[in-house]
N, C-alpha and C. Protein backbone atom coordinates (compact mmCIF):
# COMPACT_ATOMS: atom_id res chain seq x y z
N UNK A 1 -30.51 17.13 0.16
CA UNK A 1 -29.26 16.85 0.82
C UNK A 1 -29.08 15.33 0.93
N UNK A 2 -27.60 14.46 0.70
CA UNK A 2 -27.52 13.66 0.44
C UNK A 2 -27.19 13.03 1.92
N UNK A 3 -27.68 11.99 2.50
CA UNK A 3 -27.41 11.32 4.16
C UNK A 3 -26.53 10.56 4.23
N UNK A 4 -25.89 11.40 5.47
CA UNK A 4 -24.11 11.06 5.16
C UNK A 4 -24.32 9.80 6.28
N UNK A 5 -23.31 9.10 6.10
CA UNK A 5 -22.98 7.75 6.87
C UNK A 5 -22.10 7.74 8.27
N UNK A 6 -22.45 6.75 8.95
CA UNK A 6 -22.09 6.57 10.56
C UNK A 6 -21.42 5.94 10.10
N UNK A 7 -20.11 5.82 11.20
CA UNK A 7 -18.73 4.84 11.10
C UNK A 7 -19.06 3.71 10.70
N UNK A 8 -20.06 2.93 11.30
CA UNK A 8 -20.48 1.86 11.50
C UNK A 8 -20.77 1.33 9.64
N UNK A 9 -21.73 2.96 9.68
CA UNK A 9 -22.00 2.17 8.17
C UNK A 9 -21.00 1.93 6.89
N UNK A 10 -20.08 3.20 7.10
CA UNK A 10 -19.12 2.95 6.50
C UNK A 10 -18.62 1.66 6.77
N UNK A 11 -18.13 1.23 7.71
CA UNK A 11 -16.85 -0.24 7.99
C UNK A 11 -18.23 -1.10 7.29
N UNK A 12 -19.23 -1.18 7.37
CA UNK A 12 -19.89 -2.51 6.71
C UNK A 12 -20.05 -2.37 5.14
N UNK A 13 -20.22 -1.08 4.41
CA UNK A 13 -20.27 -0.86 3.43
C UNK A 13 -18.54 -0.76 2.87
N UNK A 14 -17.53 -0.62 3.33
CA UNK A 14 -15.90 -0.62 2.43
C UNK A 14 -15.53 -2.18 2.97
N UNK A 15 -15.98 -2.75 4.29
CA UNK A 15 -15.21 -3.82 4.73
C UNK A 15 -14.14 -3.54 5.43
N UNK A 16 -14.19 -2.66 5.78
CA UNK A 16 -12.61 -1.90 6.75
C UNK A 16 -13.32 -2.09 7.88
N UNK A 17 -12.64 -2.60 8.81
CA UNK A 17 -13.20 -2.44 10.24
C UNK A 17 -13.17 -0.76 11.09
N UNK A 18 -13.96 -0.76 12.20
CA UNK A 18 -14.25 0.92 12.19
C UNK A 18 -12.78 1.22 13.07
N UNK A 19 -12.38 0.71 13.74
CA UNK A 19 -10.67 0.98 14.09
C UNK A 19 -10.09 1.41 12.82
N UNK A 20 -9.60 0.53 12.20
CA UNK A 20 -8.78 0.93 10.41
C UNK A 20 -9.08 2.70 10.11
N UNK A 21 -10.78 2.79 10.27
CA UNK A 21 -11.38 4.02 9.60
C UNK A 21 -10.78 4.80 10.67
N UNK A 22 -10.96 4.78 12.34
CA UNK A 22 -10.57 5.50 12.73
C UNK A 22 -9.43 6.07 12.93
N UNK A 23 -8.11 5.25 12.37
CA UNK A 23 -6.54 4.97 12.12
C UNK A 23 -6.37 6.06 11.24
N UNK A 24 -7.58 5.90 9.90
CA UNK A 24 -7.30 6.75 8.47
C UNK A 24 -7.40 7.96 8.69
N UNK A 25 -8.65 8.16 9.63
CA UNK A 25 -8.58 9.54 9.80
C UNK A 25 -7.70 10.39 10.77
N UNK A 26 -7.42 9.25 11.75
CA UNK A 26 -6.23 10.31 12.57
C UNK A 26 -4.94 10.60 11.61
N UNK A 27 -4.59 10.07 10.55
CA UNK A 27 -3.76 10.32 9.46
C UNK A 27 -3.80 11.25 8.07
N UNK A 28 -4.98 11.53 8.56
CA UNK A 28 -5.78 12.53 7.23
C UNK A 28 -6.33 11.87 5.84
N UNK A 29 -6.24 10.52 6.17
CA UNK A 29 -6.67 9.89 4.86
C UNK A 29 -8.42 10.01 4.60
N UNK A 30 -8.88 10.55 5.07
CA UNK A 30 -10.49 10.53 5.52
C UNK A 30 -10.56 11.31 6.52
N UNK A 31 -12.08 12.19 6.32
CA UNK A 31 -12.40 12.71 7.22
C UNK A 31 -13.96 13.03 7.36
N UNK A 32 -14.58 12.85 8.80
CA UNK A 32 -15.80 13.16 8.73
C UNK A 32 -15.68 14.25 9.62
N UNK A 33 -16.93 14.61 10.18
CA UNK A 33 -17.48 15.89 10.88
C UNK A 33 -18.14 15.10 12.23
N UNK A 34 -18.36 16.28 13.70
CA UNK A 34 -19.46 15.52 14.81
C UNK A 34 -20.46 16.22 14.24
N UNK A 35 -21.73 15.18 15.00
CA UNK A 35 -22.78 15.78 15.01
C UNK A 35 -22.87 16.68 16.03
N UNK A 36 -24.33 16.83 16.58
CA UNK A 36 -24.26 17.58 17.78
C UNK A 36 -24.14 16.93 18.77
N UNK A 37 -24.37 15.58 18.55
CA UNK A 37 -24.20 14.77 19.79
C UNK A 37 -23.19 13.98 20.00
N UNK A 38 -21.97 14.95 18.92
CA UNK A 38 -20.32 14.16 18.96
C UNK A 38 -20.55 12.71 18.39
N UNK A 39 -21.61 12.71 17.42
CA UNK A 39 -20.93 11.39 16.74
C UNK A 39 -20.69 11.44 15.34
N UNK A 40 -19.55 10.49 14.97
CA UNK A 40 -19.00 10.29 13.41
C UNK A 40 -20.02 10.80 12.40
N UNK A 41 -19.88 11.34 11.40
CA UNK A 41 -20.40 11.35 9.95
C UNK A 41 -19.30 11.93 9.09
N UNK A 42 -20.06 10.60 7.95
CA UNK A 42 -18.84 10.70 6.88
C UNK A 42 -20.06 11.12 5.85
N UNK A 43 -18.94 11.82 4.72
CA UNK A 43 -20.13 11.66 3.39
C UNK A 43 -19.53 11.13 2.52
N UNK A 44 -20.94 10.32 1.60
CA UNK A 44 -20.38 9.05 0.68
C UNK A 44 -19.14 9.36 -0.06
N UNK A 45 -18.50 10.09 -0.38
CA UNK A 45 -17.08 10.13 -1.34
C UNK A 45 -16.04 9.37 -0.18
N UNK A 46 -16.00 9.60 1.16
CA UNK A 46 -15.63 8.61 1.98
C UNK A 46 -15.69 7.15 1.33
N UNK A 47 -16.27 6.47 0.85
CA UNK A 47 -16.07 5.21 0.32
C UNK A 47 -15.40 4.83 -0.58
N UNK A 48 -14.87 5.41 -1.56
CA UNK A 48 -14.50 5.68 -2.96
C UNK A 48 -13.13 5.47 -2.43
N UNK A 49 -13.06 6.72 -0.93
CA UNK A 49 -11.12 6.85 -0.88
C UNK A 49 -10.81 5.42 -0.09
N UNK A 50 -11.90 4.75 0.76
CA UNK A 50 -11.26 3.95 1.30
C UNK A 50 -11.41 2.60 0.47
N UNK A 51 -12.16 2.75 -0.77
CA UNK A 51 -12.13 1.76 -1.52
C UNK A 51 -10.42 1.77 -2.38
N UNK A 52 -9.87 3.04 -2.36
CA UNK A 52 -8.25 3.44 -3.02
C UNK A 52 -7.65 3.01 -2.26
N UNK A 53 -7.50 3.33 -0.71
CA UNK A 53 -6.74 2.59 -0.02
C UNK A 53 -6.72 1.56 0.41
N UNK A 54 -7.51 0.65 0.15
CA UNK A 54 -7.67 -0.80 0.22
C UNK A 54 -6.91 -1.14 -0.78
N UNK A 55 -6.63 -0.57 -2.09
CA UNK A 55 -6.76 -1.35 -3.25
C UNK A 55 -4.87 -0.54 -3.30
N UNK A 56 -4.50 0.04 -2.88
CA UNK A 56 -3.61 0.68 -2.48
C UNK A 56 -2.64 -0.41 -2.24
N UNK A 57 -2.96 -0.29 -0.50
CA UNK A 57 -2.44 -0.71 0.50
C UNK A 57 -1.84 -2.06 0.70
N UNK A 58 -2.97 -3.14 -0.51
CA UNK A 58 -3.17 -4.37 -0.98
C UNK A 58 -2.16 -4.80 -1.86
N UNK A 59 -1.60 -3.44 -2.99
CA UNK A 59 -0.30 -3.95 -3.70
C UNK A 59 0.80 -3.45 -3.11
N UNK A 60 0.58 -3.00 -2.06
CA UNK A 60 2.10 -2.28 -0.85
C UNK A 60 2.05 -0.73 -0.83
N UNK A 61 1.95 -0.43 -1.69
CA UNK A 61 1.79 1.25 -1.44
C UNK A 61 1.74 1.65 0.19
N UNK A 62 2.88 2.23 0.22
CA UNK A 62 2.57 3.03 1.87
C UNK A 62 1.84 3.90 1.81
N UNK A 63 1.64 3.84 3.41
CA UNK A 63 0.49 5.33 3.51
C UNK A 63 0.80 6.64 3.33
N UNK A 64 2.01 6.81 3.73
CA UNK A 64 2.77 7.77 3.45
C UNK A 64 2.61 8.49 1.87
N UNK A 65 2.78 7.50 0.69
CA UNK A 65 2.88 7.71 -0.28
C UNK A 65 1.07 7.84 -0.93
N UNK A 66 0.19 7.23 -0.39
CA UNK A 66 -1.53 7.23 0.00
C UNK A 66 -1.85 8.73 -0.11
N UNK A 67 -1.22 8.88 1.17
CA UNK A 67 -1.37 10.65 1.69
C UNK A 67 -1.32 11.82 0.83
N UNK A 68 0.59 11.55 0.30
CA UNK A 68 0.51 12.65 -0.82
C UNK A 68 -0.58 11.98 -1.93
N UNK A 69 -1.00 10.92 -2.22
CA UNK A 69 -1.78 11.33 -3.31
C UNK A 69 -3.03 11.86 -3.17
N UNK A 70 -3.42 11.56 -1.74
CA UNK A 70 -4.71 12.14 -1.31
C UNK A 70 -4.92 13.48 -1.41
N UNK A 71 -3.81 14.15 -1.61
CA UNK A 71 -3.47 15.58 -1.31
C UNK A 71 -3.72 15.80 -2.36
N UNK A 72 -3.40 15.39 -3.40
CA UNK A 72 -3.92 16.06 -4.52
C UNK A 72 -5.15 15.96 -5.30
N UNK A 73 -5.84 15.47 -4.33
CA UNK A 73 -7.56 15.58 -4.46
C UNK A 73 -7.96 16.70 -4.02
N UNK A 74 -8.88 17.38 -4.69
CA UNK A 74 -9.98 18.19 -3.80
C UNK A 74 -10.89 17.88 -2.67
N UNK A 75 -10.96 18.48 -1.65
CA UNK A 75 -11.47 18.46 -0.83
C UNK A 75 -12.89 17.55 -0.98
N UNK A 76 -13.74 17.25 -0.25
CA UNK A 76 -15.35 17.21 -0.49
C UNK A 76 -15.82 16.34 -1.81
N UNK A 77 -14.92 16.14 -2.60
CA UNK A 77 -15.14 15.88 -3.62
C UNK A 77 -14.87 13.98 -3.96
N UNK A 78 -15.70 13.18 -4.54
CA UNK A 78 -15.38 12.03 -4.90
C UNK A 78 -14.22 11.92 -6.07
N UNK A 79 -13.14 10.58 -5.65
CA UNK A 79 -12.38 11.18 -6.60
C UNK A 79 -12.69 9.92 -8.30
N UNK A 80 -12.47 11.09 -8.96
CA UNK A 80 -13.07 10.36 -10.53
C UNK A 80 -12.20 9.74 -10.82
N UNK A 81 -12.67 9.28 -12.12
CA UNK A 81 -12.19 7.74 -13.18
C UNK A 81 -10.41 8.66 -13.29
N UNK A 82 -10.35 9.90 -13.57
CA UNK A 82 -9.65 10.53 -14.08
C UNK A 82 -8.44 10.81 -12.71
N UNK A 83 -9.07 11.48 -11.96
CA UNK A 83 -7.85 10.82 -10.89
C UNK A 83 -7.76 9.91 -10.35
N UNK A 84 -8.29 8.55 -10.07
CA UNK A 84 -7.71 7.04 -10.11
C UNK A 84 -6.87 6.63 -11.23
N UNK A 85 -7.11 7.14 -12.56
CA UNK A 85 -6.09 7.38 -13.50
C UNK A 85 -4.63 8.20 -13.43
N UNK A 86 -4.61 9.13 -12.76
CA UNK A 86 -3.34 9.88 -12.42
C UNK A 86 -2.74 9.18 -11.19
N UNK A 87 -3.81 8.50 -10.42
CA UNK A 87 -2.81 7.99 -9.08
C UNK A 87 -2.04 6.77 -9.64
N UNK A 88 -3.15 6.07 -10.30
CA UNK A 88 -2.65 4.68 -10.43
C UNK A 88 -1.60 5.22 -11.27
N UNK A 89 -1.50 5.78 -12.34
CA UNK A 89 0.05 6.10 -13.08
C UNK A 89 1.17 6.29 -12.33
N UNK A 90 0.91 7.41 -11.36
CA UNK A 90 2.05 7.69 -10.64
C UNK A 90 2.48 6.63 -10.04
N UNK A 91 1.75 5.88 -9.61
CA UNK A 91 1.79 4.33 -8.74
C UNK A 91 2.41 3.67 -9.70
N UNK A 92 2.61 3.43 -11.32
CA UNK A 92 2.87 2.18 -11.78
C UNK A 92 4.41 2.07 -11.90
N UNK A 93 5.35 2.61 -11.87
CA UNK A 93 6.84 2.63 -12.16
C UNK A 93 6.90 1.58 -10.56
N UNK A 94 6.65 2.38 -9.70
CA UNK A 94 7.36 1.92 -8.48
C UNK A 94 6.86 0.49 -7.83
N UNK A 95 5.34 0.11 -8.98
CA UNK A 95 4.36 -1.21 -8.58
C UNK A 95 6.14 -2.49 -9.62
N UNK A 96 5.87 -1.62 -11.24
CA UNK A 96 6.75 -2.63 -11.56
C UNK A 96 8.21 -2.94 -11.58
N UNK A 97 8.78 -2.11 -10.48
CA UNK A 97 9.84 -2.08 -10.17
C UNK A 97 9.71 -3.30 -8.82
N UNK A 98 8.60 -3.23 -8.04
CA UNK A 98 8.65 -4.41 -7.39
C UNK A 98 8.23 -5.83 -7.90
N UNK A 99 6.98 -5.48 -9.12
CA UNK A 99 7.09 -7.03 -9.76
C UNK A 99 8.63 -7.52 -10.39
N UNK A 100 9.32 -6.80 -10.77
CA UNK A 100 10.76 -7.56 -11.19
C UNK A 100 11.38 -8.14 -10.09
N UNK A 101 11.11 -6.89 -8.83
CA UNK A 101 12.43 -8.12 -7.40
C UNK A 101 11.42 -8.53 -7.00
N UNK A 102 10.23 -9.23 -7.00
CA UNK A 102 9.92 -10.29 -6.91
C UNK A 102 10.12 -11.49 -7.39
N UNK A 103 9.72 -10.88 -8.61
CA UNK A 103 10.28 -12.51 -10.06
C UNK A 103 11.56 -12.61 -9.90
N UNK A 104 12.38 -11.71 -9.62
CA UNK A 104 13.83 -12.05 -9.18
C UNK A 104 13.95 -13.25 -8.00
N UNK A 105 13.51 -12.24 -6.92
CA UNK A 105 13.71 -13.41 -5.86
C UNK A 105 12.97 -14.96 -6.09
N UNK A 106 12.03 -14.95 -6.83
CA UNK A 106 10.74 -16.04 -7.36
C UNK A 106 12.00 -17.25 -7.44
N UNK A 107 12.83 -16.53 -8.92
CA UNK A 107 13.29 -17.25 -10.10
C UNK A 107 14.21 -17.37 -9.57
N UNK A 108 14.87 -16.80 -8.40
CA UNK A 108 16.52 -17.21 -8.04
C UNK A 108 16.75 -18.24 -7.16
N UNK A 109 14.82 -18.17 -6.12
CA UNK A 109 15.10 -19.26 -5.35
C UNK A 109 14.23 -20.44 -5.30
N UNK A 110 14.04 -20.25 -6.48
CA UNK A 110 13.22 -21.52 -6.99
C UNK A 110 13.65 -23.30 -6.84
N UNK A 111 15.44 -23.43 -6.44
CA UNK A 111 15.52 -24.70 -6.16
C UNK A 111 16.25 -24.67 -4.45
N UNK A 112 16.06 -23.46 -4.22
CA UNK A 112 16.26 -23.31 -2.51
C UNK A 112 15.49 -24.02 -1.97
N UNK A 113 15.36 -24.95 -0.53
CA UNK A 113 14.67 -25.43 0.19
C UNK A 113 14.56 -24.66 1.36
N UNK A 114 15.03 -23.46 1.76
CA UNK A 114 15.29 -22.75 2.76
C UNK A 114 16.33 -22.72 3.48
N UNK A 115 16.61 -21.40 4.08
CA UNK A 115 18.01 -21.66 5.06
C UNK A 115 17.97 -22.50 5.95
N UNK A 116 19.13 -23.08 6.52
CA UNK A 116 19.34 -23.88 7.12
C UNK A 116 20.14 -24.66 6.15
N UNK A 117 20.73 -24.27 5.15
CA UNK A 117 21.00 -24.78 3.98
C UNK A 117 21.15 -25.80 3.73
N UNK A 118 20.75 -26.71 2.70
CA UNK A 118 21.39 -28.16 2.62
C UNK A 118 21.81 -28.01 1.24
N UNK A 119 21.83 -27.17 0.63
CA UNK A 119 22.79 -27.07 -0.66
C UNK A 119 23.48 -25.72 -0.91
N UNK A 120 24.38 -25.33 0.31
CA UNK A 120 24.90 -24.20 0.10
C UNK A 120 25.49 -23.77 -1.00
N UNK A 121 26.34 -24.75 -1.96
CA UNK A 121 27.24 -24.72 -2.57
C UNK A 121 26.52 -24.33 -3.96
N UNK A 122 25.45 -24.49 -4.19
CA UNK A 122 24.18 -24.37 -5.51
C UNK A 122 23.37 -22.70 -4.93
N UNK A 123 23.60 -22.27 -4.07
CA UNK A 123 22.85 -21.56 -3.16
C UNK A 123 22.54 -20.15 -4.29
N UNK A 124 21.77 -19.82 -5.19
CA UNK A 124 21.71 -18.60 -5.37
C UNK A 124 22.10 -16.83 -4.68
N UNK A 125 21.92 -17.25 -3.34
CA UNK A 125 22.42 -16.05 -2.40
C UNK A 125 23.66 -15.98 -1.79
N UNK A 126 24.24 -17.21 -2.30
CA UNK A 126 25.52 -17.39 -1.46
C UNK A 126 26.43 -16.24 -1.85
N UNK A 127 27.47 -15.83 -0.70
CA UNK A 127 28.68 -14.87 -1.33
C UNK A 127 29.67 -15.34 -0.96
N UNK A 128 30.07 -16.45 -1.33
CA UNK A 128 31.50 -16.81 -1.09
C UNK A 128 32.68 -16.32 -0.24
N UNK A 129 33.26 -16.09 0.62
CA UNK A 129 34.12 -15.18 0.96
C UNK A 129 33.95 -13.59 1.00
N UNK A 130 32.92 -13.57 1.66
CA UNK A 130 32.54 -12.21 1.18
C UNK A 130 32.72 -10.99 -0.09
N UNK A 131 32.75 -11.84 -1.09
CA UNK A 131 32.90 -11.39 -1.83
C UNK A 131 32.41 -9.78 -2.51
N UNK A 132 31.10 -9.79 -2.14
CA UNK A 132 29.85 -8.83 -2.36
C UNK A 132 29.99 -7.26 -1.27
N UNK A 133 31.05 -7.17 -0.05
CA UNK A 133 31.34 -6.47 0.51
C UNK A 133 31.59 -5.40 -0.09
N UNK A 134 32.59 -5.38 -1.22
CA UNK A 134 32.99 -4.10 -1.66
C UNK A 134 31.48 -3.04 -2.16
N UNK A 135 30.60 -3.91 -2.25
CA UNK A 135 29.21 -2.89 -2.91
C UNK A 135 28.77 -2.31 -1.90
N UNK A 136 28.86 -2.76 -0.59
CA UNK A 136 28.38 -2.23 0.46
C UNK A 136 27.15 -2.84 1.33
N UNK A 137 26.82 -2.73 1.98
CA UNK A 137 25.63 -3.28 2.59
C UNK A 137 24.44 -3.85 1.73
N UNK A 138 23.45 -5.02 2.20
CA UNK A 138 22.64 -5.04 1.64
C UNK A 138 22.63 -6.45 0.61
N UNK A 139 21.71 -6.95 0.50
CA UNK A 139 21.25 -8.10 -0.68
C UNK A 139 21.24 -8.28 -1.78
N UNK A 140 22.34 -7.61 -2.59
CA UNK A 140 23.08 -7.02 -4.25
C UNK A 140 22.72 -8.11 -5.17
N UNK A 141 22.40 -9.71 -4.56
CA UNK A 141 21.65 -10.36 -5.51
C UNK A 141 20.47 -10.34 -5.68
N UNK A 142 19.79 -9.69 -4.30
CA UNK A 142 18.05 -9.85 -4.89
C UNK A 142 17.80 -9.03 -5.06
N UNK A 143 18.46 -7.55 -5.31
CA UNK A 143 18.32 -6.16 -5.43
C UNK A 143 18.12 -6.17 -7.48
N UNK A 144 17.09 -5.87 -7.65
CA UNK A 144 16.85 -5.49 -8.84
C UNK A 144 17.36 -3.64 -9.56
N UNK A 145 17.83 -3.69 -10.19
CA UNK A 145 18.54 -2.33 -10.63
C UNK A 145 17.70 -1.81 -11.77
């Protein structure tokens, strides 16, 4: 039988502090068992997921969106090369849909000095007369389509 890990050891072995771990699991992202004497144990595939949600969480991925993919893990089970391969896919449309409105916003406000404007009139975000109203709410120039 393989010796499963205390909170403790987990947060020193992922680098998550043991709050974070205890956050994950009131969310279902992780889960251990009590002992008999009501304390934490995790078993090692615990590391693996919180090594995903680090690595997750780090390029924005909500938890929300974490969750369902957690869900489609098996239980008990560490998850393989092969589903870090299916998550990260599902993950990549919506990763490079934000690298573009980034480089958008990067490249649009690249000779901005910040609001407070001192060159409104050059202003990449400017809308003249409200011009941009008819689209409806919202930042239609830094909005990537």
């Amino acid at each position: 039988m393989t010796r499963e890990l205390t909170v403790g050891e987990v947060a020193k072995r992922s680098g998550v502090a043991v709050s974070a771990l205890h956050f994950y699991e009131t969310r279902g992202l992780i889960r251990s068992h009590r002992t008999e004497g009501n304390q934490r144990r995790y078993s090692r595939d615990v590391l693996r997921r919180v090594a995903i949600l680090k690595v997750a969480q780090d390029v924005g991925i909500s938890l929300a969106d974490i969750a369902d993919a957690f869900a489609s893990l098996p239980d008990g089970r560490t998850p393989t090369r092969e589903d870090w391969t299916r998550l990260s896919t599902a993950w990549k449309a919506d990763l490079d849909h934000r690298i573009r409105q980034l480089q958008k916003l990067r490249d649009g406000l690249g000779d901005c000095i910040g609001c407070g404007c001192m060159s409104i009139t050059a202003c990449p975000l400017r809308n003249r007369e409200d011009r941009l109203a008819a689209k409806g709410p919202g930042a239609h120039r830094l909005v990537v389509q």
